[in-house]
N, C-alpha and C. Protein backbone atom coordinates (compact mmCIF):
# COMPACT_ATOMS: atom_id res chain seq x y z
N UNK A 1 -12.51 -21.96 -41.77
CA UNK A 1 -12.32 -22.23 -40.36
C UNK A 1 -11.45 -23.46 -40.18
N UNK A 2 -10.69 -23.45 -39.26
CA UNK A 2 -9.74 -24.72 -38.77
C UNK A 2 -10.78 -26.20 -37.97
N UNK A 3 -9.67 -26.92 -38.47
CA UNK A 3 -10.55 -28.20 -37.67
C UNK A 3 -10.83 -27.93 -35.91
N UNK A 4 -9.78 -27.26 -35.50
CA UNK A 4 -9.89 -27.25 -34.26
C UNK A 4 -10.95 -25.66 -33.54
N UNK A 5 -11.14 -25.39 -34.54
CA UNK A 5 -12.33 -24.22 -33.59
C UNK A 5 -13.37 -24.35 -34.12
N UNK A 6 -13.69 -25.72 -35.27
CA UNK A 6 -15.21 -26.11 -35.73
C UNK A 6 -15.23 -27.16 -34.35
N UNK A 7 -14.08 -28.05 -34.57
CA UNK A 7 -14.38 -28.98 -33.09
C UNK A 7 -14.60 -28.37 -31.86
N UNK A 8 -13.97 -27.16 -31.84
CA UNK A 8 -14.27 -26.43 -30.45
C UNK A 8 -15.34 -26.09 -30.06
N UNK A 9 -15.83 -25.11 -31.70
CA UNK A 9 -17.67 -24.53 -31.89
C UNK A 9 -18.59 -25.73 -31.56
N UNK A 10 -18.46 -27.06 -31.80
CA UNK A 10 -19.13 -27.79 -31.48
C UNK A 10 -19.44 -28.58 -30.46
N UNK A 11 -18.50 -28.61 -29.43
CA UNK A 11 -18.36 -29.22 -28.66
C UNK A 11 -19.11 -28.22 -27.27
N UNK A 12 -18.66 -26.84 -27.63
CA UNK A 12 -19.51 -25.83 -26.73
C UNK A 12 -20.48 -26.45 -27.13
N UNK A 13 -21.33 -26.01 -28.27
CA UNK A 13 -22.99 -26.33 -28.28
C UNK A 13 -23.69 -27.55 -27.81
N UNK A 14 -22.79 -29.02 -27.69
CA UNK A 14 -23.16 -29.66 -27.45
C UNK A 14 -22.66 -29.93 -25.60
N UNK A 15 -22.37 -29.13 -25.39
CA UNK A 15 -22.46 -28.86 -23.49
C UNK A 15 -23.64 -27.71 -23.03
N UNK A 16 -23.45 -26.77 -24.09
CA UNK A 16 -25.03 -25.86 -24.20
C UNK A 16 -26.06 -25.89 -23.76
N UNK A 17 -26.04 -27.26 -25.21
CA UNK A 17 -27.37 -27.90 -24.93
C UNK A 17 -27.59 -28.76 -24.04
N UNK A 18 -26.98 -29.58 -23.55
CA UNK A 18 -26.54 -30.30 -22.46
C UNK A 18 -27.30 -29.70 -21.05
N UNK A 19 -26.36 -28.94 -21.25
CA UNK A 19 -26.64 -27.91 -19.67
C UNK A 19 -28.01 -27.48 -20.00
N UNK A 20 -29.27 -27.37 -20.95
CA UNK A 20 -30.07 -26.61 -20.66
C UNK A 20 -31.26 -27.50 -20.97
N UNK A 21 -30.85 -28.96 -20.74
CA UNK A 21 -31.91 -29.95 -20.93
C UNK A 21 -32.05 -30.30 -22.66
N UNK A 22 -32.11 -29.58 -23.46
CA UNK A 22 -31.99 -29.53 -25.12
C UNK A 22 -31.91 -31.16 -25.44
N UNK A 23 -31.32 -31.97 -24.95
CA UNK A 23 -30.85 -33.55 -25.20
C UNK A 23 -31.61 -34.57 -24.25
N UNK A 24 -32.08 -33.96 -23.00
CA UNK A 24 -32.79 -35.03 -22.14
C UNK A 24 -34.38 -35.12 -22.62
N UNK A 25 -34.60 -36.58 -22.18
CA UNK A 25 -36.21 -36.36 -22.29
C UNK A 25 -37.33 -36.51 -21.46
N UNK A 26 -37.82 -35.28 -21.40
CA UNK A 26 -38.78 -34.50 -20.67
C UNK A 26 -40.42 -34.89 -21.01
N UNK A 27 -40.96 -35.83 -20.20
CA UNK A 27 -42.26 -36.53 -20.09
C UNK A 27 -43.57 -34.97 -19.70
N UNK A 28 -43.45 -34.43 -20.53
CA UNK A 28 -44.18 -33.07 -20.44
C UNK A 28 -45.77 -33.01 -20.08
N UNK A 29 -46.11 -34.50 -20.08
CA UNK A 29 -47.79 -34.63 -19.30
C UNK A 29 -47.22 -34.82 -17.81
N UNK A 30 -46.05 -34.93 -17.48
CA UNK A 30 -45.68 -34.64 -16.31
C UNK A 30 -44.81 -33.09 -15.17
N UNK A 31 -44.77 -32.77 -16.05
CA UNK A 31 -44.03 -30.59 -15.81
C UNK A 31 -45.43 -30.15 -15.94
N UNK A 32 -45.35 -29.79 -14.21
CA UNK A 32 -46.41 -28.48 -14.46
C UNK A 32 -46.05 -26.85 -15.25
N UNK A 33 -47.14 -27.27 -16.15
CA UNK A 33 -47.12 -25.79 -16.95
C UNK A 33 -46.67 -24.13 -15.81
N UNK A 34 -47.17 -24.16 -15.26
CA UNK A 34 -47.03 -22.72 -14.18
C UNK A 34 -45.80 -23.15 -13.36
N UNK A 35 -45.19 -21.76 -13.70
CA UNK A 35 -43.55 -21.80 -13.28
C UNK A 35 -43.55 -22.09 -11.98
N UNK A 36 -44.18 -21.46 -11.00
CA UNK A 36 -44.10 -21.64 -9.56
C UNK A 36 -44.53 -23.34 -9.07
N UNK A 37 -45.66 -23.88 -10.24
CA UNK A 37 -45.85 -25.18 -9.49
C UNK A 37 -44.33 -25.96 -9.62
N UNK A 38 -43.73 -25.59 -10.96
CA UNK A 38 -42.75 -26.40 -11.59
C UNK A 38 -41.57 -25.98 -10.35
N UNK A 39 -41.34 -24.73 -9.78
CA UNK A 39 -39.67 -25.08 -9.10
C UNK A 39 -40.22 -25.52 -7.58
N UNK A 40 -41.46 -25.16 -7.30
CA UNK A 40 -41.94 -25.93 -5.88
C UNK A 40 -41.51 -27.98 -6.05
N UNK A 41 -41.61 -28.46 -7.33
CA UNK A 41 -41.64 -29.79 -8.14
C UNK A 41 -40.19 -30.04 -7.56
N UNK A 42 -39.53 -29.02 -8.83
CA UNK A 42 -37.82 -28.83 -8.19
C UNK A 42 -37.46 -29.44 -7.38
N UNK A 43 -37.86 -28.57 -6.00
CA UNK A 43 -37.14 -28.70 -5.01
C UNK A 43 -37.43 -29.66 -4.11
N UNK A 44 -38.28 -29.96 -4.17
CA UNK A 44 -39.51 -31.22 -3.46
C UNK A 44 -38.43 -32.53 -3.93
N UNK A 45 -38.58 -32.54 -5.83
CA UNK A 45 -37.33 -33.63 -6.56
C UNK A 45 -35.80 -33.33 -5.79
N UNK A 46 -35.32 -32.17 -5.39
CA UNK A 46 -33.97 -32.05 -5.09
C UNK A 46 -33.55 -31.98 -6.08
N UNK A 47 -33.60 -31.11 -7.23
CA UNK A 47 -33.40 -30.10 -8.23
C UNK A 47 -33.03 -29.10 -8.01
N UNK A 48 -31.83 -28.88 -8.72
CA UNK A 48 -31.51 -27.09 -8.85
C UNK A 48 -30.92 -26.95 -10.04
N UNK A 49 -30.99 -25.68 -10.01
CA UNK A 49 -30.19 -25.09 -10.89
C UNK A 49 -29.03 -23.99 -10.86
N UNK A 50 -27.88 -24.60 -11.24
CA UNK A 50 -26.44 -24.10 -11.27
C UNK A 50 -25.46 -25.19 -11.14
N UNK A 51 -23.97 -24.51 -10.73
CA UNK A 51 -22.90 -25.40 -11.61
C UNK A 51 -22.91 -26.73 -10.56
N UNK A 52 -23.57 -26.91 -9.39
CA UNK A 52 -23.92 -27.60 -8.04
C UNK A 52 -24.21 -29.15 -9.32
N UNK A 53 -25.14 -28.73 -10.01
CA UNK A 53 -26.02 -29.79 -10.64
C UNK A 53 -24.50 -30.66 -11.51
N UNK A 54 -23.65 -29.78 -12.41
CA UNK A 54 -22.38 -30.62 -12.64
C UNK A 54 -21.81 -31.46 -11.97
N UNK A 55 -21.60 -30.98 -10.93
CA UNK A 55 -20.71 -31.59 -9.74
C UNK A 55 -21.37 -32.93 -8.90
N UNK A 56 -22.63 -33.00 -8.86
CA UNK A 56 -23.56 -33.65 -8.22
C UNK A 56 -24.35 -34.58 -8.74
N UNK A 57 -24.25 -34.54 -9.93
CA UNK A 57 -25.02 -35.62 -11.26
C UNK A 57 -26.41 -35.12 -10.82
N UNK A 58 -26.57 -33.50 -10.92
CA UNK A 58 -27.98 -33.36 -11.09
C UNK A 58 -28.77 -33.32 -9.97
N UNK A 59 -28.74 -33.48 -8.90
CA UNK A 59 -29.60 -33.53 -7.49
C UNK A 59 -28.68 -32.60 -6.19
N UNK A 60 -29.58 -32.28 -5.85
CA UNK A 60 -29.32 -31.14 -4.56
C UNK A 60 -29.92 -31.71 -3.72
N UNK A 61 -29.98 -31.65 -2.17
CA UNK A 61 -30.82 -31.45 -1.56
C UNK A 61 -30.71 -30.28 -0.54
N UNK A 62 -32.43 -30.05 -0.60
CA UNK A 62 -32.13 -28.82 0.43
C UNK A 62 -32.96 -29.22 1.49
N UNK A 63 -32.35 -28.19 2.86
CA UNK A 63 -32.66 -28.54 4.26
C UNK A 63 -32.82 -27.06 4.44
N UNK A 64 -33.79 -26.26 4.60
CA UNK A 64 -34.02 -25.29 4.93
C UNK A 64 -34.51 -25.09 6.62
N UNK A 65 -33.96 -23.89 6.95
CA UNK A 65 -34.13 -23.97 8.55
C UNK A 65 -35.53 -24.26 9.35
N UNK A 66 -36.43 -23.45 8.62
CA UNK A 66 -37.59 -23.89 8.87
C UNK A 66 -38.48 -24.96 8.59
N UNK A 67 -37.79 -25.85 7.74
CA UNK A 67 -38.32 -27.17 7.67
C UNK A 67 -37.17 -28.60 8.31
N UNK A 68 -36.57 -28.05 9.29
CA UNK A 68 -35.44 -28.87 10.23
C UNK A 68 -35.87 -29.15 11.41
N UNK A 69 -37.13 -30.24 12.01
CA UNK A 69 -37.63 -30.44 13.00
C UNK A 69 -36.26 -30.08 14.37
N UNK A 70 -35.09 -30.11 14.42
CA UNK A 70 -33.79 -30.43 15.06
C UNK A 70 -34.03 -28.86 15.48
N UNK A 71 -33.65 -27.79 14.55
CA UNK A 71 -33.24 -26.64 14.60
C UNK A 71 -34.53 -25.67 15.23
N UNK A 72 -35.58 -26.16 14.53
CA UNK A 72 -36.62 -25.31 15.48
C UNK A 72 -37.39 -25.76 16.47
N UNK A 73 -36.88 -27.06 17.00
CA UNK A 73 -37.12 -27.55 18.40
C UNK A 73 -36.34 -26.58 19.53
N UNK A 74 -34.65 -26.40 18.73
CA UNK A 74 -34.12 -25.80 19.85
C UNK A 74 -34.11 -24.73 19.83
N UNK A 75 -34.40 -23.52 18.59
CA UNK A 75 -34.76 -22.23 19.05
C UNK A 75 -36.16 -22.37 19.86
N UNK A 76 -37.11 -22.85 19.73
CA UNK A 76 -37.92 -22.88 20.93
C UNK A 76 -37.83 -23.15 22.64
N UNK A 77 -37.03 -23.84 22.64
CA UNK A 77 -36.65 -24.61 23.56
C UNK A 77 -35.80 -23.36 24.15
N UNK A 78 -34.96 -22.61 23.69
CA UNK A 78 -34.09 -22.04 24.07
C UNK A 78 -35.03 -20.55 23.73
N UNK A 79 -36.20 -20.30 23.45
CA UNK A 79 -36.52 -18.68 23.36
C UNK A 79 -36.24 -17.97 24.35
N UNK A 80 -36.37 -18.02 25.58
CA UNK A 80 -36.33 -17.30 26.99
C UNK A 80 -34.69 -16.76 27.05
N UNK A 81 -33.51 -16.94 26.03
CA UNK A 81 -32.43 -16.81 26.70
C UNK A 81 -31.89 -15.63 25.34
N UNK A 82 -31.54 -14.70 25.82
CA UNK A 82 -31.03 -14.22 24.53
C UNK A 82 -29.52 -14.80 23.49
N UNK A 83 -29.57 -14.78 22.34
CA UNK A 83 -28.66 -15.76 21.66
C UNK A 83 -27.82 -14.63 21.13
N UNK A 84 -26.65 -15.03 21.01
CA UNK A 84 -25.61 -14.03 20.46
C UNK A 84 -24.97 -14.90 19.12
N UNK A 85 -25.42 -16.36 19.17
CA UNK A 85 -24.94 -16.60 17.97
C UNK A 85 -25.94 -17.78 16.97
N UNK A 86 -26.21 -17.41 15.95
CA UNK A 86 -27.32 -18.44 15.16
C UNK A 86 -27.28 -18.25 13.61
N UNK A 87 -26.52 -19.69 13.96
CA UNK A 87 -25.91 -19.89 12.52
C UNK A 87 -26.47 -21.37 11.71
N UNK A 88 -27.65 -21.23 10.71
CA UNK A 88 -28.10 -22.42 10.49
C UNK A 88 -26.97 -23.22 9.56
N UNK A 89 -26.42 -22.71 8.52
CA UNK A 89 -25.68 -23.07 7.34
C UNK A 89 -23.86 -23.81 8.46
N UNK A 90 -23.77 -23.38 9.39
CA UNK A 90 -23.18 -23.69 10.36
C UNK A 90 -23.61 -24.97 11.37
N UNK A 91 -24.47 -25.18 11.69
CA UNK A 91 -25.00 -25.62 12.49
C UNK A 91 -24.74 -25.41 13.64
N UNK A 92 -24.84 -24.10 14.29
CA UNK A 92 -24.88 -24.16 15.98
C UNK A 92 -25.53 -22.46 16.34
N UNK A 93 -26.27 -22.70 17.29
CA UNK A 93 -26.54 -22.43 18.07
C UNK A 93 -25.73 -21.72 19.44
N UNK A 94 -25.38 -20.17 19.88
CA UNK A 94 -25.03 -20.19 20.88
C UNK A 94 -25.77 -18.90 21.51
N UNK A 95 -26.14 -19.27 23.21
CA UNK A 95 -27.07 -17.87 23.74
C UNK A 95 -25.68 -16.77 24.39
N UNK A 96 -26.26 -16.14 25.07
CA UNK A 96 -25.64 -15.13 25.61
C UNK A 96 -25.10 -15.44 27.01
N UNK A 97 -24.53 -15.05 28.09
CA UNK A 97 -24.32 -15.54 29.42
C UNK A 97 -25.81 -14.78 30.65
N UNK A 98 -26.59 -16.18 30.78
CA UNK A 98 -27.86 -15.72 30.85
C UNK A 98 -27.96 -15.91 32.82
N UNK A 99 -28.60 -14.83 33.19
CA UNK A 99 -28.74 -15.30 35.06
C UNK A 99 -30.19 -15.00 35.11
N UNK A 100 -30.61 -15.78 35.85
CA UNK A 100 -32.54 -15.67 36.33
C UNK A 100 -32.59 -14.53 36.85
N UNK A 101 -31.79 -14.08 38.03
CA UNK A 101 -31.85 -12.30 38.13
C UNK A 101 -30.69 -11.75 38.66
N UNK A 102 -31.21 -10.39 38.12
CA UNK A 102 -30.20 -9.37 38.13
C UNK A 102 -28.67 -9.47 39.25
N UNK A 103 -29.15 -9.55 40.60
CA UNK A 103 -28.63 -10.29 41.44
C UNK A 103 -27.59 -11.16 41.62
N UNK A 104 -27.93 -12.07 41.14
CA UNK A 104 -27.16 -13.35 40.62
C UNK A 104 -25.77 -13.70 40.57
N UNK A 105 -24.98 -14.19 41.17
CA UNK A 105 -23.69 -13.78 40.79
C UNK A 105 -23.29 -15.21 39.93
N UNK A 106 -24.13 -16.05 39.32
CA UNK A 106 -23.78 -17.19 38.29
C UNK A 106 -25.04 -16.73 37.32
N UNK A 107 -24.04 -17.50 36.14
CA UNK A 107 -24.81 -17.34 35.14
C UNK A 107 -24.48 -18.20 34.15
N UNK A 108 -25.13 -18.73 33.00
CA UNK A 108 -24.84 -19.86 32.24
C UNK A 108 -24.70 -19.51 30.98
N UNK A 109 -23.88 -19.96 30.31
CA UNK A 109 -24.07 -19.92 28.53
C UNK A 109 -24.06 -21.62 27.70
N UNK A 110 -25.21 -21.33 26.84
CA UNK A 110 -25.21 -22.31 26.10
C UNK A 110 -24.99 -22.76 25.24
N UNK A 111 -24.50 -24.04 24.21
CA UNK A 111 -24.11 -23.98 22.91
C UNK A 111 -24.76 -25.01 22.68
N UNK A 112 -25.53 -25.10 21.17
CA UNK A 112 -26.20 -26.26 20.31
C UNK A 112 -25.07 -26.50 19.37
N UNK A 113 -24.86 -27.54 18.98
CA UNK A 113 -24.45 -27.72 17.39
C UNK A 113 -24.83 -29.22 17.10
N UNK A 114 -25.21 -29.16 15.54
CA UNK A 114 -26.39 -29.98 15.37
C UNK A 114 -24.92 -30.93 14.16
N UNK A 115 -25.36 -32.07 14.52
CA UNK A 115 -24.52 -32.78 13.86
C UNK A 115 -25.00 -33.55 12.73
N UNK A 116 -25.98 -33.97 12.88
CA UNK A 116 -26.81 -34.65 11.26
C UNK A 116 -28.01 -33.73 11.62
N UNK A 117 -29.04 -34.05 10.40
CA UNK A 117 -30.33 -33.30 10.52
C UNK A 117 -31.15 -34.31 11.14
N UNK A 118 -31.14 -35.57 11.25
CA UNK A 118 -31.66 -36.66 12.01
C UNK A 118 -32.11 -36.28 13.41
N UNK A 119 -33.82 -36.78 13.69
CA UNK A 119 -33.84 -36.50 15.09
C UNK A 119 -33.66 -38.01 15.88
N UNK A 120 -32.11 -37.52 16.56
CA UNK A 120 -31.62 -38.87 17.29
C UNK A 120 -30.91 -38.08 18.13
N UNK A 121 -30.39 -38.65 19.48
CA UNK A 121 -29.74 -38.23 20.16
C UNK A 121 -28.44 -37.79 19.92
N UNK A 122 -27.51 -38.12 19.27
CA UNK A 122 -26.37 -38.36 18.22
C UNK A 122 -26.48 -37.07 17.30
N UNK A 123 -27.31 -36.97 17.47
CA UNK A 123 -27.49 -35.77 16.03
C UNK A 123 -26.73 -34.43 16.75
N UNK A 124 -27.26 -34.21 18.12
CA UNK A 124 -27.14 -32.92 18.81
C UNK A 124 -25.89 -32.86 19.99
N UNK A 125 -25.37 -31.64 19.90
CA UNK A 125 -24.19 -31.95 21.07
C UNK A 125 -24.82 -30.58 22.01
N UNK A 126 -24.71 -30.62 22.89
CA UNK A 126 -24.99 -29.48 24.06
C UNK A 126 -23.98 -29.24 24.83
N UNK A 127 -23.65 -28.28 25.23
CA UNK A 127 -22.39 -27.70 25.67
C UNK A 127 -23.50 -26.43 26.92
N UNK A 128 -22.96 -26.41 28.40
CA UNK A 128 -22.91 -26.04 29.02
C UNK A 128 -21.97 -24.80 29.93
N UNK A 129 -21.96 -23.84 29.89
CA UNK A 129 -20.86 -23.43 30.79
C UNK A 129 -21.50 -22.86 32.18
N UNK A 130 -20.80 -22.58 33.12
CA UNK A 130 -21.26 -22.05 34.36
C UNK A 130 -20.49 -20.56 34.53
N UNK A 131 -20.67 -19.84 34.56
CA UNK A 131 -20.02 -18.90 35.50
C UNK A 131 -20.17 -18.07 36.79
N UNK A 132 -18.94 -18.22 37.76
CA UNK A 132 -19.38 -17.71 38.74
C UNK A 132 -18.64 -16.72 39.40
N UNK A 133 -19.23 -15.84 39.95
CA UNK A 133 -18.24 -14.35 40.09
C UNK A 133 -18.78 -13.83 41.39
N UNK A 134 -17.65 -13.30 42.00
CA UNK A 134 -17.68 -12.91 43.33
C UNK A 134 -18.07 -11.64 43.29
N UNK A 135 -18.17 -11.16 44.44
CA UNK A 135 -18.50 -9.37 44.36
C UNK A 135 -17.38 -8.47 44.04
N UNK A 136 -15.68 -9.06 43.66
CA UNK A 136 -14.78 -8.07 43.16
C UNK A 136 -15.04 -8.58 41.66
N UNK A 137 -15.99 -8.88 41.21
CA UNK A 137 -15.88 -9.45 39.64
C UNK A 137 -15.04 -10.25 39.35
N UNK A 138 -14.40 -11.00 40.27
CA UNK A 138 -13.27 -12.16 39.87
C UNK A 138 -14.22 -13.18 39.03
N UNK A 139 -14.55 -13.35 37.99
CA UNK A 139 -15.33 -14.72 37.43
C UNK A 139 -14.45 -15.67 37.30
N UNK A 140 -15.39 -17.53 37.65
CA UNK A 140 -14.40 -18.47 37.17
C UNK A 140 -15.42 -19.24 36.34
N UNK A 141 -15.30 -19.45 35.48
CA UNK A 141 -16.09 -20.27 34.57
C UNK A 141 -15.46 -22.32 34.21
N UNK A 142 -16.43 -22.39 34.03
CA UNK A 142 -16.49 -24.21 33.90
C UNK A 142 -17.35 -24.67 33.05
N UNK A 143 -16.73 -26.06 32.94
CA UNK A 143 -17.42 -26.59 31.72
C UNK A 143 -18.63 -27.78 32.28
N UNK A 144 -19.91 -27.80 32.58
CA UNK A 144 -20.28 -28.76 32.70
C UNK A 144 -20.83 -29.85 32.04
N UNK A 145 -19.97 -30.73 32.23
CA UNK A 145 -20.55 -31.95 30.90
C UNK A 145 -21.20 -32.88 31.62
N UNK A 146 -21.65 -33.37 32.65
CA UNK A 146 -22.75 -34.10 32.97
C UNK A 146 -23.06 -33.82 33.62
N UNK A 147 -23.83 -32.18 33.45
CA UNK A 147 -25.04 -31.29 34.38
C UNK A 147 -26.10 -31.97 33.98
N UNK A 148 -27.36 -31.86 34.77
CA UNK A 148 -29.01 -32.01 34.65
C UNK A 148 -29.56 -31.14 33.53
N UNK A 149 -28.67 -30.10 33.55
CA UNK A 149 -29.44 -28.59 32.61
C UNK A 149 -28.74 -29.27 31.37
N UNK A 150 -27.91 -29.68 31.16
CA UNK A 150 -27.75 -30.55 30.14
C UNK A 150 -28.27 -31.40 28.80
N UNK A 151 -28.59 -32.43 30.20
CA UNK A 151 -29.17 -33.31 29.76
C UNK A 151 -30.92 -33.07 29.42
N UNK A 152 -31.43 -32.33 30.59
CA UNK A 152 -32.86 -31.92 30.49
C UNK A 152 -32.84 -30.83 29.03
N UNK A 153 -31.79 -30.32 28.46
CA UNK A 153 -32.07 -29.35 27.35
C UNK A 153 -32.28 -30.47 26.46
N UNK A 154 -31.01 -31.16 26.31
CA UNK A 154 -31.28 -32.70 25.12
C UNK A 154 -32.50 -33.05 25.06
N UNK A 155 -32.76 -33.67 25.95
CA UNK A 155 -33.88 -34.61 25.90
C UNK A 155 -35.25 -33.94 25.68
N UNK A 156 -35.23 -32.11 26.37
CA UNK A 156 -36.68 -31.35 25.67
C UNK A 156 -36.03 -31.28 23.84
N UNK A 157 -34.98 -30.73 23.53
CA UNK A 157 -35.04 -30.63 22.27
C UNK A 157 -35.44 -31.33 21.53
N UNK A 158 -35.01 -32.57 21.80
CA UNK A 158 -35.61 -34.19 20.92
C UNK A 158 -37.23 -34.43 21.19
N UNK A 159 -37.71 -34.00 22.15
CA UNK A 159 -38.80 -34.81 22.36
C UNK A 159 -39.49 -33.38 21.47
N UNK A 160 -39.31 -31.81 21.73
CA UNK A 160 -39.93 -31.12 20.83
C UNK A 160 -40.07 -31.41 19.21
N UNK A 161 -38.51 -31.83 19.41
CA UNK A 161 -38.31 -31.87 17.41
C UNK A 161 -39.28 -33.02 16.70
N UNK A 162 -39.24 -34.35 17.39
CA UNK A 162 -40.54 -35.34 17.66
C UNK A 162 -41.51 -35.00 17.14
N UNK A 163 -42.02 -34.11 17.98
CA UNK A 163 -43.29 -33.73 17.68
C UNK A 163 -43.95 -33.01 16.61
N UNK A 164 -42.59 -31.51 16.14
CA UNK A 164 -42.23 -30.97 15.26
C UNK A 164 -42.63 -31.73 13.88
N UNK A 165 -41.79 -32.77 14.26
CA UNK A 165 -41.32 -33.81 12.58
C UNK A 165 -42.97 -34.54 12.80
N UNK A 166 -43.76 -35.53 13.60
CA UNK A 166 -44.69 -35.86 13.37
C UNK A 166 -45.71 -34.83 13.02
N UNK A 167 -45.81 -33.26 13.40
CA UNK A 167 -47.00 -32.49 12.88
C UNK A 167 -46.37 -32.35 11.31
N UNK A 168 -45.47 -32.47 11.25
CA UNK A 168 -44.89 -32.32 9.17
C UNK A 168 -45.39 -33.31 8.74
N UNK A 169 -45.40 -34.48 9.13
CA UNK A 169 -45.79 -35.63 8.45
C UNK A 169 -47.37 -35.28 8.31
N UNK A 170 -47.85 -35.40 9.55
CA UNK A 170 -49.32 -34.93 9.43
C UNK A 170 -49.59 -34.42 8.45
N UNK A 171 -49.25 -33.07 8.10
CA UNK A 171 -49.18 -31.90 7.45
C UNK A 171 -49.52 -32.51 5.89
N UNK A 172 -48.29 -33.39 5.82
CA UNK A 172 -48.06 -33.36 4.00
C UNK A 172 -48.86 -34.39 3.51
N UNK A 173 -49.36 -35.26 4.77
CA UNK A 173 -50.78 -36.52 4.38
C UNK A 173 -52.48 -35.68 4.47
């Protein structure tokens, strides 16, 4: 064999092993034996596994939708309206063009998009539209940026997510 495909053969094995822990050291009165306790451990540590872990020196974190006090403040907040768009990996939120009744010749659509996972005011942007349409269906739509429906969505989302995030805390003490 040539110098350069023993150096090659070796240099794989020693990324191999690398990649599959083989070289680190593993305090094993600390790894739970049962696989499921061990990747619940994982992910709790912000552990994963794949090429993420190269790129990242080893730590992930994950934010899953249902553990995002932010995100399921405002699908609650917003259940009553039907949504045409919900995108967690995205972050936003948008409903459908919603009227209290049938009747109605205005109607509103809403948009969330969540800017950190932080529950702060800052975190969340709310977007309003109005529309309003005559009886030849002429609609004119608008943007309202310092409506009440606005601001009253903000301020329920935050104060839900609040509460959200303190029953988690509860939860994990």
């Amino acid at each position: 064999m040539s110098f350069k495909l023993k150096f090659l053969s070796a240099f794989s094995l020693l990324i191999f092993l690398n990649s599959c822990g083989g070289l680190s050291k593993t305090d094993t009165r600390k790894v739970p034996v049962n696989a499921q306790e061990r990747a619940r451990k994982n992910v709790e540590e912000g552990r994963a596994a794949g090429i993420g872990n190269l790129l990242k020196g080893g730590r992930n974190t994950f934010q899953f939708s249902s553990s995002n006090p932010m995100w399921r403040a405002s699908l609650e907040i917003l259940d009553f309206m039907p949504l045409t768009t919900v995108d967690y990996s995205g972050g936003m939120i948008i409903s459908d063009w919603y009227s209290e009744s049938a009747r109605s010749n205005e109607s509103i659509k809403i948009s969330v998009r969540f800017l950190a996972n932080e529950v702060r005011s800052d975190s969340i942007k709310v977007i309003v539209h109005k529309k309003n349409c005559s009886s030849q269906q002429t609609c004119k739509t608008i943007l309202l940026n310092n409506s009440k429906i606005k601001e009253e969505l903000t301020s329920s989302i935050l104060r839900k997510a609040a509460l959200l995030k303190n029953q988690d805390k509860k939860k994990k003490n």
